[in-house]
PDB file of N, CA and C in Angstrom:
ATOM      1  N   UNK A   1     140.769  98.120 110.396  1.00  0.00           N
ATOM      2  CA  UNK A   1     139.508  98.314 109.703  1.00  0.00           C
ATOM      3  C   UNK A   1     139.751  98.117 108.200  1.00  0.00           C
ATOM      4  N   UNK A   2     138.963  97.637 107.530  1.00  0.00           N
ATOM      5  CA  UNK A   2     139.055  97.228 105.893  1.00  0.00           C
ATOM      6  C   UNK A   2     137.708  97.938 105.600  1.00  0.00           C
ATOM      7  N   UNK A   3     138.263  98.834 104.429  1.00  0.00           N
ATOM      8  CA  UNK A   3     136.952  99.174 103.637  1.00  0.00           C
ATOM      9  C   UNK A   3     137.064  98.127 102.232  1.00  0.00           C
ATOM     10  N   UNK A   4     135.491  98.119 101.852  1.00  0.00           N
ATOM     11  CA  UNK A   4     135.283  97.149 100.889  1.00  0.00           C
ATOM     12  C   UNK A   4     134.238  97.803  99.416  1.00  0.00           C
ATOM     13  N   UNK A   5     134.648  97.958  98.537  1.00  0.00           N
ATOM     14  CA  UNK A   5     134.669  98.762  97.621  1.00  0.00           C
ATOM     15  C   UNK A   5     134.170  98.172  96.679  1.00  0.00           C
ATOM     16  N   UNK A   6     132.440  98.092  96.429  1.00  0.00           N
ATOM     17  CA  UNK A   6     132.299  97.238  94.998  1.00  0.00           C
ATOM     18  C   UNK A   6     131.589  97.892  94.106  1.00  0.00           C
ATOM     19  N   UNK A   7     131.642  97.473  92.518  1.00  0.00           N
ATOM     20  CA  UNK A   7     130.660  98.152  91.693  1.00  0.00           C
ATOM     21  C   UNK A   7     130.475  97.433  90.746  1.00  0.00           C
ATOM     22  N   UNK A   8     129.068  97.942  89.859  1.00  0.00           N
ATOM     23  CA  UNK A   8     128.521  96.821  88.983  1.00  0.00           C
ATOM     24  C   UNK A   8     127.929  97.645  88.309  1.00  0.00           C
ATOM     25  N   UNK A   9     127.405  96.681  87.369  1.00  0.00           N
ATOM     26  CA  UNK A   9     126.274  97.498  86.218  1.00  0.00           C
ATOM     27  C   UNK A   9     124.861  96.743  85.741  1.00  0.00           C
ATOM     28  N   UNK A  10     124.215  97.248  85.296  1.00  0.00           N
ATOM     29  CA  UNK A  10     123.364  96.455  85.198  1.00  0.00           C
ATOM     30  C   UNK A  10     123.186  95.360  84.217  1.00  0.00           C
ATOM     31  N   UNK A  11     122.968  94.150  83.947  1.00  0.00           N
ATOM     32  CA  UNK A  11     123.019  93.379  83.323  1.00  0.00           C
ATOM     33  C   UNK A  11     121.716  94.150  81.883  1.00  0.00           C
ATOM     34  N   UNK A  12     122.598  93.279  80.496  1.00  0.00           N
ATOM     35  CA  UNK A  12     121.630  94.535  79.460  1.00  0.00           C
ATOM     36  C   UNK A  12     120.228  94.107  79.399  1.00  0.00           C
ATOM     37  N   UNK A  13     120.110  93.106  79.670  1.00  0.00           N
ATOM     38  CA  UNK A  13     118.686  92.258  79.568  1.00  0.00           C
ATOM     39  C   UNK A  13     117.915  92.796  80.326  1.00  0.00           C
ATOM     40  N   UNK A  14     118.107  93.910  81.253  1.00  0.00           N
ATOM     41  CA  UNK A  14     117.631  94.002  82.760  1.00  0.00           C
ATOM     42  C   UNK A  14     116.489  95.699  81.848  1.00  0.00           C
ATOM     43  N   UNK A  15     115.077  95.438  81.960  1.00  0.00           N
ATOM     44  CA  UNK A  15     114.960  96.622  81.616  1.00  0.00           C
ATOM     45  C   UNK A  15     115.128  97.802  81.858  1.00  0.00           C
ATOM     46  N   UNK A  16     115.194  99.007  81.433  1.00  0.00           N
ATOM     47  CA  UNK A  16     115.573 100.163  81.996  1.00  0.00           C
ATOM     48  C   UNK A  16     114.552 100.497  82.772  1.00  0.00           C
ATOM     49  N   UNK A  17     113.194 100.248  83.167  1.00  0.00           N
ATOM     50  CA  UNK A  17     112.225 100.637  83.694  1.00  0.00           C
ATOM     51  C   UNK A  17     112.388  99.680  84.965  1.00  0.00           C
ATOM     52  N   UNK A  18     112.803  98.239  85.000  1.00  0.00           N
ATOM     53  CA  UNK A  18     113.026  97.866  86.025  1.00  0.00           C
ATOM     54  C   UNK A  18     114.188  97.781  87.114  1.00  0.00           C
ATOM     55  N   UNK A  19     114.870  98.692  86.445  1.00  0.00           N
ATOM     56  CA  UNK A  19     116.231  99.076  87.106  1.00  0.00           C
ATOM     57  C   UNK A  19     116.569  99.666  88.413  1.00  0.00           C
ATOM     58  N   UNK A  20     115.624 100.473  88.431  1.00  0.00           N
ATOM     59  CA  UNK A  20     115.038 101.263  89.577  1.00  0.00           C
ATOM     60  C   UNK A  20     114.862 100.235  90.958  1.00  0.00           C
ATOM     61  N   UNK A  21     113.673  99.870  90.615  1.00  0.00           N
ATOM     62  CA  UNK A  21     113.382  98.853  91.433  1.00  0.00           C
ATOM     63  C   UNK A  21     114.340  98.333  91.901  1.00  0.00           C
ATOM     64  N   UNK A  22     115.319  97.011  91.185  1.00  0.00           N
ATOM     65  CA  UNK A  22     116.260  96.608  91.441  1.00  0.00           C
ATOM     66  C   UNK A  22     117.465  96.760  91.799  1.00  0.00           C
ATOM     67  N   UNK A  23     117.573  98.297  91.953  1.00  0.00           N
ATOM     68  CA  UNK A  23     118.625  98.948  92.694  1.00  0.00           C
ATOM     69  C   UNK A  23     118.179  99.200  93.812  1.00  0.00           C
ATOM     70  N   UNK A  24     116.931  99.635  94.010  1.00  0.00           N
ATOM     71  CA  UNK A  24     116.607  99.853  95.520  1.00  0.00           C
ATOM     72  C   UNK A  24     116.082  98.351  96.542  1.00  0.00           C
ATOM     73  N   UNK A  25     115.871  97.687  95.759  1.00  0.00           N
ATOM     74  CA  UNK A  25     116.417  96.250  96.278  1.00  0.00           C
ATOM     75  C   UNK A  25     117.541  95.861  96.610  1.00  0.00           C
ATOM     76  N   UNK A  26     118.570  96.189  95.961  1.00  0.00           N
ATOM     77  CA  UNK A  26     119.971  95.742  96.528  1.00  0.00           C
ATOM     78  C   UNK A  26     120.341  96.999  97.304  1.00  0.00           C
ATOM     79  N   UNK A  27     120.236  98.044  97.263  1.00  0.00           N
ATOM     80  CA  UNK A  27     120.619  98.432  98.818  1.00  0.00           C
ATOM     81  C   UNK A  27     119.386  98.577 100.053  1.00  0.00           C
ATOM     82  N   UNK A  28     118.310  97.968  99.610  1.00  0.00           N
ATOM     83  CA  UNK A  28     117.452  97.764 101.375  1.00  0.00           C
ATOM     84  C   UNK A  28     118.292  96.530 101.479  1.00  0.00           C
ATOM     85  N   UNK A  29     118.859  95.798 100.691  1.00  0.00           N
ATOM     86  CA  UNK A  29     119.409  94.352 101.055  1.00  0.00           C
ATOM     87  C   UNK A  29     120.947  94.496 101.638  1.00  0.00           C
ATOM     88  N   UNK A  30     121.662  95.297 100.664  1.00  0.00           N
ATOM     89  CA  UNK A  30     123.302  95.319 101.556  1.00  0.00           C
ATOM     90  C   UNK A  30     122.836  96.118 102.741  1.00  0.00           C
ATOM     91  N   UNK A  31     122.424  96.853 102.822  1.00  0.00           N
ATOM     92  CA  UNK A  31     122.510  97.990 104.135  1.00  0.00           C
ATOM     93  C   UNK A  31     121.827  97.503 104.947  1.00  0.00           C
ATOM     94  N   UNK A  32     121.208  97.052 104.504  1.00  0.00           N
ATOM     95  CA  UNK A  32     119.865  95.915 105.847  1.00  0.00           C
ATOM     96  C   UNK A  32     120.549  95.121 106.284  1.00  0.00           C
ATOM     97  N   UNK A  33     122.242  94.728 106.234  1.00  0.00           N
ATOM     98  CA  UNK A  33     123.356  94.048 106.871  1.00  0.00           C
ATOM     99  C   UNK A  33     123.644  94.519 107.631  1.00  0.00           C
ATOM    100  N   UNK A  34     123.887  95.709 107.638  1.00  0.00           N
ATOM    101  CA  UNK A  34     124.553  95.965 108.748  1.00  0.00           C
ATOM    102  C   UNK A  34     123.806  96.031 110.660  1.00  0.00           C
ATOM    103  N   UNK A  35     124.312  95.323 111.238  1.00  0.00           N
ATOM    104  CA  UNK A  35     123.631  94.704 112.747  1.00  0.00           C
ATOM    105  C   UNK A  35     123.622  93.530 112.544  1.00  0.00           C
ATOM    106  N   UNK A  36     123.684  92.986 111.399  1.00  0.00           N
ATOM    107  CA  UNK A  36     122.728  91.478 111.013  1.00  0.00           C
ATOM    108  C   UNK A  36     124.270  90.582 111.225  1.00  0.00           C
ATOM    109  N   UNK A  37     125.065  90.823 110.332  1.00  0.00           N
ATOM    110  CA  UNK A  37     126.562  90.597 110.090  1.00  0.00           C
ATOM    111  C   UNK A  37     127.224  91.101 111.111  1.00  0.00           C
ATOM    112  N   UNK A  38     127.791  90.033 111.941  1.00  0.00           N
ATOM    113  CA  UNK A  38     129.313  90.226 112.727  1.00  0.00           C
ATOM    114  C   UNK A  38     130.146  90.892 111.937  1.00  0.00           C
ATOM    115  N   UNK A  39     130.925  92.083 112.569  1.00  0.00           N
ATOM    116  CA  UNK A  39     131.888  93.272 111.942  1.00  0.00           C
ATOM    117  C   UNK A  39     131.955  93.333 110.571  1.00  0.00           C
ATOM    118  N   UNK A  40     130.740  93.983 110.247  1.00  0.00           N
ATOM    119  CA  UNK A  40     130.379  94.494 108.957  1.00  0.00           C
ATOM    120  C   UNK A  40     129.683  96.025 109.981  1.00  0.00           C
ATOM    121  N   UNK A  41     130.382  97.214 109.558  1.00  0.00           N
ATOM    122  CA  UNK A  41     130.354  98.312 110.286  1.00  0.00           C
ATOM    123  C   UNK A  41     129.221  99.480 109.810  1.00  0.00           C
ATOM    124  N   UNK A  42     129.608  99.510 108.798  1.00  0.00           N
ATOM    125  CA  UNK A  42     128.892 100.207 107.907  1.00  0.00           C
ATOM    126  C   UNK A  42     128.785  99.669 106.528  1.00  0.00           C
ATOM    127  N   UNK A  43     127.224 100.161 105.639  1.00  0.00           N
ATOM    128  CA  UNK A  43     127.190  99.842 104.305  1.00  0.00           C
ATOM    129  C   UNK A  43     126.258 101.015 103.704  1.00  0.00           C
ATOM    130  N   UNK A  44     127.003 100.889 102.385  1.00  0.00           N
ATOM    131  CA  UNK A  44     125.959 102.935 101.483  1.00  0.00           C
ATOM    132  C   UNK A  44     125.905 101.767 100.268  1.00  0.00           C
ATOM    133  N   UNK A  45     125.010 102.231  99.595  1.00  0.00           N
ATOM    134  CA  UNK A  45     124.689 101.819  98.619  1.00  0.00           C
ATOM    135  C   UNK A  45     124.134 103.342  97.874  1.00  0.00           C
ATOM    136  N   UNK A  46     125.329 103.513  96.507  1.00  0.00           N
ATOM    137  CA  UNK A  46     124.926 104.780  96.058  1.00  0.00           C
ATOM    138  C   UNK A  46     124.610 104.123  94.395  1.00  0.00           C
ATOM    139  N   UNK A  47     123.486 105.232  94.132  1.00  0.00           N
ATOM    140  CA  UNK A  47     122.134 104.424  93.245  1.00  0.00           C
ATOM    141  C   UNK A  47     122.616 105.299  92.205  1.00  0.00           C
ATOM    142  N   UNK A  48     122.959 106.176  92.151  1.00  0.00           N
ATOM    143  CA  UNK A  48     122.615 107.491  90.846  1.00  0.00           C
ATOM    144  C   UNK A  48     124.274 108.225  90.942  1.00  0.00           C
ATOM    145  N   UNK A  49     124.935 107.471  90.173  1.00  0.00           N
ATOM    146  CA  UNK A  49     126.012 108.030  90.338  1.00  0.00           C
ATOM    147  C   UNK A  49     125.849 109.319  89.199  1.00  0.00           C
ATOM    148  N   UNK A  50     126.996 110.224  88.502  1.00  0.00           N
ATOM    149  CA  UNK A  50     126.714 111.289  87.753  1.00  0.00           C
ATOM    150  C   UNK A  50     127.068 110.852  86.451  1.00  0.00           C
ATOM    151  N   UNK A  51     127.302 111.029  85.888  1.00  0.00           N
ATOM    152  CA  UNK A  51     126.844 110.550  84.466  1.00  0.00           C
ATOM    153  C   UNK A  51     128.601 110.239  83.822  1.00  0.00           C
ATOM    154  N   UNK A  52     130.105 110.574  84.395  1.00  0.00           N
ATOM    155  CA  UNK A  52     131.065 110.091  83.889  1.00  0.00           C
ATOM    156  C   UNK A  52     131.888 108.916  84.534  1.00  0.00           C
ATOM    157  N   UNK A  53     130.548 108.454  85.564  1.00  0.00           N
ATOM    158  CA  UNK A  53     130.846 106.739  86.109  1.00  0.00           C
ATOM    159  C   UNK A  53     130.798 105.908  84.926  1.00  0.00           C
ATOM    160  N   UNK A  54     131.467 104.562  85.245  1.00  0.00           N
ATOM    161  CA  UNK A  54     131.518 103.436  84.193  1.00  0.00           C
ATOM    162  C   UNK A  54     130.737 102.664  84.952  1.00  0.00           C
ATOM    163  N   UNK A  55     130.467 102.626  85.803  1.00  0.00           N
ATOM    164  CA  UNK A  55     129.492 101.535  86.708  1.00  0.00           C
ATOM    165  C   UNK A  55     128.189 102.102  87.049  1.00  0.00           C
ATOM    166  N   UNK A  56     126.888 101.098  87.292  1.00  0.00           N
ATOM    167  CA  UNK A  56     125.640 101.781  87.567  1.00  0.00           C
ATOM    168  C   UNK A  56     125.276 102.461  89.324  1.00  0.00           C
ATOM    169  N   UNK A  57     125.689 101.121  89.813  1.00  0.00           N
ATOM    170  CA  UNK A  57     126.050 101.328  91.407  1.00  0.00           C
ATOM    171  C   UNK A  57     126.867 100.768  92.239  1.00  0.00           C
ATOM    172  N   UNK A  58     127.393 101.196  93.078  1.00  0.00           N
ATOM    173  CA  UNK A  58     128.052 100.705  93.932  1.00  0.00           C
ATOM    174  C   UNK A  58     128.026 100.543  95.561  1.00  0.00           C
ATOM    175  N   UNK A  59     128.603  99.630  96.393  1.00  0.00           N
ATOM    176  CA  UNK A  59     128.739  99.843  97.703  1.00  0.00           C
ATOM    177  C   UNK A  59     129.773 100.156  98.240  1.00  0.00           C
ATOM    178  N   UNK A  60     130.051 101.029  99.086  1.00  0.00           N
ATOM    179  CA  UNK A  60     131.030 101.199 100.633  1.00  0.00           C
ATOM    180  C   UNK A  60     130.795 101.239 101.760  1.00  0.00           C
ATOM    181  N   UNK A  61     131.517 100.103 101.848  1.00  0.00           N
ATOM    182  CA  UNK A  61     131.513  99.527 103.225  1.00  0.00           C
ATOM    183  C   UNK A  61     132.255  99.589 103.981  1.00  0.00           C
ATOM    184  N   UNK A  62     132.644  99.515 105.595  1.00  0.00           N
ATOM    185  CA  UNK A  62     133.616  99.207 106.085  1.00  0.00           C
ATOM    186  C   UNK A  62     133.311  97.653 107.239  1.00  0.00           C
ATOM    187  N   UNK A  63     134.340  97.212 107.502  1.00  0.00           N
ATOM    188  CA  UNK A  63     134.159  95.990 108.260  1.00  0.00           C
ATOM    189  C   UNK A  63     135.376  96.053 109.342  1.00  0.00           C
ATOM    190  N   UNK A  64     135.019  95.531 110.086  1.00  0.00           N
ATOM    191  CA  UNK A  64     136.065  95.125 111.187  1.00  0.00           C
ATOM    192  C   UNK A  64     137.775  95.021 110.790  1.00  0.00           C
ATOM    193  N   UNK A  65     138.118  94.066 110.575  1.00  0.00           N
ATOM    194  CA  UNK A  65     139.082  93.412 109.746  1.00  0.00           C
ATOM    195  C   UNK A  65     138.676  92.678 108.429  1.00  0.00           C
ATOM    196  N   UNK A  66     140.137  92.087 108.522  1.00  0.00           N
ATOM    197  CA  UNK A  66     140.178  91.663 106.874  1.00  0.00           C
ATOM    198  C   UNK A  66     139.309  89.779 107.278  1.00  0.00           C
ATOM    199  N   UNK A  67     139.140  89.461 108.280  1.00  0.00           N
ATOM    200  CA  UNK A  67     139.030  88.724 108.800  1.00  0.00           C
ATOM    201  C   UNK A  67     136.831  88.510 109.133  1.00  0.00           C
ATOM    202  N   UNK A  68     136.612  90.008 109.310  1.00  0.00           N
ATOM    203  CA  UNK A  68     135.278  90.122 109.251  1.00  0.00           C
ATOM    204  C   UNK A  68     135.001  90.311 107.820  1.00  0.00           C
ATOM    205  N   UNK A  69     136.117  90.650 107.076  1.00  0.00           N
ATOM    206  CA  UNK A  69     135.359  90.612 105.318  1.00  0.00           C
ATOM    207  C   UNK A  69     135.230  89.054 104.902  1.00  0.00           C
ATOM    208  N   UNK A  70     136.303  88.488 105.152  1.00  0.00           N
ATOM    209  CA  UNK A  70     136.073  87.139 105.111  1.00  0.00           C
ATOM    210  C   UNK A  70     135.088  86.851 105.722  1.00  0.00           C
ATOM    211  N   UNK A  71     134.360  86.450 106.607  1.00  0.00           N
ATOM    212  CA  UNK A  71     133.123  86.341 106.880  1.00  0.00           C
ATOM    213  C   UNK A  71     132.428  86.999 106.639  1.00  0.00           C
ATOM    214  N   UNK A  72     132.077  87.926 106.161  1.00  0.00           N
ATOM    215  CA  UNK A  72     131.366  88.625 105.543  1.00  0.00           C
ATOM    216  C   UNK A  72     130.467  87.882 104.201  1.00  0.00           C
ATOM    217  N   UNK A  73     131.507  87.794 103.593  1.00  0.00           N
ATOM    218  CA  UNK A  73     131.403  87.172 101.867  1.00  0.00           C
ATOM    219  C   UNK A  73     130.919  85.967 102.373  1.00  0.00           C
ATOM    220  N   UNK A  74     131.044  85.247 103.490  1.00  0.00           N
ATOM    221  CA  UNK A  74     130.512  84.066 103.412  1.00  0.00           C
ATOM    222  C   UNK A  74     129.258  83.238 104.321  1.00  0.00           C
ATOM    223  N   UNK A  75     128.606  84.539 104.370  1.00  0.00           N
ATOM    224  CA  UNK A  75     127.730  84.921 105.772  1.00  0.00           C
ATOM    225  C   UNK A  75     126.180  84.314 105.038  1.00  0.00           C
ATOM    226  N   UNK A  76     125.452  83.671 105.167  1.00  0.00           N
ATOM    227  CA  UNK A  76     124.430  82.848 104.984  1.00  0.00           C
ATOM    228  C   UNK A  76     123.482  84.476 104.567  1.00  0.00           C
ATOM    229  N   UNK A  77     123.336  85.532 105.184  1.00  0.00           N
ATOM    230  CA  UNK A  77     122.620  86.466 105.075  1.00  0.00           C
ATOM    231  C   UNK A  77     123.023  87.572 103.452  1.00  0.00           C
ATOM    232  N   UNK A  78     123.912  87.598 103.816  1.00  0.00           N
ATOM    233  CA  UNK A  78     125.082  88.265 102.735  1.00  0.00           C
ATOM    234  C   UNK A  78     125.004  87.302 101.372  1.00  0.00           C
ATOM    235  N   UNK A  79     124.639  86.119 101.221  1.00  0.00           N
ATOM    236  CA  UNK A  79     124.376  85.213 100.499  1.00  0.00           C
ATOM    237  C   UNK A  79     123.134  85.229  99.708  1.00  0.00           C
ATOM    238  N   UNK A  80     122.369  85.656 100.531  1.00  0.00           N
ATOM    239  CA  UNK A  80     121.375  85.661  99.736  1.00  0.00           C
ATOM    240  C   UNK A  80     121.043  86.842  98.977  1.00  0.00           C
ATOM    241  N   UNK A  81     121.227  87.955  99.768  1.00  0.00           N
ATOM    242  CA  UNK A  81     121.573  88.979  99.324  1.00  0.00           C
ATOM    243  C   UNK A  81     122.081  89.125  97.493  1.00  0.00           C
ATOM    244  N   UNK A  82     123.460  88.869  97.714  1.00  0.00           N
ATOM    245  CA  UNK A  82     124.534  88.492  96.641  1.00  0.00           C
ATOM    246  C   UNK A  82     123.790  87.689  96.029  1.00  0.00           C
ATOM    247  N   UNK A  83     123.167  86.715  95.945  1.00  0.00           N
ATOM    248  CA  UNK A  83     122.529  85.831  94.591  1.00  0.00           C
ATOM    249  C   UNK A  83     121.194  86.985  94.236  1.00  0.00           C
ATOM    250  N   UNK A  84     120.841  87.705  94.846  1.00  0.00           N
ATOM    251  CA  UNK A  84     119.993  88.218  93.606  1.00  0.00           C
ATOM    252  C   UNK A  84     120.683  89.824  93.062  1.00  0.00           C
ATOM    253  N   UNK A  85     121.519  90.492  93.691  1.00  0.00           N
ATOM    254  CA  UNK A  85     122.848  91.370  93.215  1.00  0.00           C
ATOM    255  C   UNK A  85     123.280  90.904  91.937  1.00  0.00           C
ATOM    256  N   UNK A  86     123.398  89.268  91.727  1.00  0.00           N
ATOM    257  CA  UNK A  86     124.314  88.725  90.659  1.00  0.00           C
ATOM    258  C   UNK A  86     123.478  88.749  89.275  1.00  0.00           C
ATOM    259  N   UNK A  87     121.916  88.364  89.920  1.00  0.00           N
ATOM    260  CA  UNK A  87     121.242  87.826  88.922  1.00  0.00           C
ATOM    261  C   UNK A  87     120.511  89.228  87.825  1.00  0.00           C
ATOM    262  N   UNK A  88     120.954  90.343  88.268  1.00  0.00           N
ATOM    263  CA  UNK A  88     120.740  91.524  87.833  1.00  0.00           C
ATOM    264  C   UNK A  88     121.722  92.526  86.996  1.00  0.00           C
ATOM    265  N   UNK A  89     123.345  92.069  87.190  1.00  0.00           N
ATOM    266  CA  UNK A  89     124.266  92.824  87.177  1.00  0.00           C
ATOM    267  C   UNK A  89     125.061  91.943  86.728  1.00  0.00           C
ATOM    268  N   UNK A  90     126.540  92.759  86.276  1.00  0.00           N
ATOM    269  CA  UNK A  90     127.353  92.251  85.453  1.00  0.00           C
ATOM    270  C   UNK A  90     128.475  93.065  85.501  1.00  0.00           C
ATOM    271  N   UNK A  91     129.999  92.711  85.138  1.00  0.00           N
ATOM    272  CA  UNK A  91     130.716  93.593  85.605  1.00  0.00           C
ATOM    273  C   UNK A  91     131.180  94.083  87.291  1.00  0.00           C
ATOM    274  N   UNK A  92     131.154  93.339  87.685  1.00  0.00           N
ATOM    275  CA  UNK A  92     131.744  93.692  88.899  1.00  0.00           C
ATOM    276  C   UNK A  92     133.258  93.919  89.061  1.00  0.00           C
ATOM    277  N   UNK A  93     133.363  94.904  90.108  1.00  0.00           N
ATOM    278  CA  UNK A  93     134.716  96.041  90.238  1.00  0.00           C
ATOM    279  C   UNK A  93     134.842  96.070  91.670  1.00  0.00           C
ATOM    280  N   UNK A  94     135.939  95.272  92.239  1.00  0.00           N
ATOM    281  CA  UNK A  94     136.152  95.562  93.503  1.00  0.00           C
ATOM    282  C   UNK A  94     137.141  96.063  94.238  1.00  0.00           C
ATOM    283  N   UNK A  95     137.647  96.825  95.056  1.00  0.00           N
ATOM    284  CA  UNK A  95     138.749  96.916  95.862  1.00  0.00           C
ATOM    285  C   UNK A  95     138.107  96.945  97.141  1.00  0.00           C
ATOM    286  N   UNK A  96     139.450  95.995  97.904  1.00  0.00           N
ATOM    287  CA  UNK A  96     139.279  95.973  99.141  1.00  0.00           C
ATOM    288  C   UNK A  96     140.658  96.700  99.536  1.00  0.00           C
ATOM    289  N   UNK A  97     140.604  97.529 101.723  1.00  0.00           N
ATOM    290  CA  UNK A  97     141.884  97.944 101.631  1.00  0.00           C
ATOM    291  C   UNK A  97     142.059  98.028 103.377  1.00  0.00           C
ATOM    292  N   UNK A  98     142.837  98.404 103.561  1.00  0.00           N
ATOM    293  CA  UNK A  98     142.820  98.035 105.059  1.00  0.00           C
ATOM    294  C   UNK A  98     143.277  99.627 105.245  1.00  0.00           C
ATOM    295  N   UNK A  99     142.555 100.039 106.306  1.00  0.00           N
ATOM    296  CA  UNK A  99     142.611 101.946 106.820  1.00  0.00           C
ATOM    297  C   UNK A  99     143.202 101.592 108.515  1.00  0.00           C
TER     298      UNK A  99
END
């Protein structure tokens, strides 16, 4: 099993009033993966971290293997997803790890 560990921030251009929104867009979108995606197991998308995070939000995930993360990242669904994740955010922080 590989957990997959990402985080981001919000891009500065991004208003603070529309931030909201756009966080709860990207996790109805990662978490709305999971069933959709071959061994992608679980996905959280946590919105409001406490105030001595360096990042705005992040996901944890777990996937099958290192083999379903690879497909994962390259999953037509997960794709689209990820292009509007990108177009909002900045700073991305990842670890991946095998449990």
């Amino acid at each position: 099993m590989v957990k997959h560990i990402v985080m981001w921030s919000f891009r500065e251009e991004i208003p603070k009033d529309e931030r909201e929104a756009a966080a709860l867009r990207i996790k109805e979108g990662l978490e709305g993966l999971v069933g959709v995606v071959p061994g992608l197991l679980s996905a959280r998308v946590i919105l409001h971290p406490i105030s001595s995070s360096t990042h705005d939000l992040s996901l944890v995930s777990e996937l099958e293997s290192a083999q379903a993360l690879k497909d994962y990242k390259d999953n037509p669904d997960h794709l689209k997803v990820a292009a509007f994740v990108r177009s909002v955010t900045c700073g991305r922080a990842c670890l991946d790890y095998e449990m």
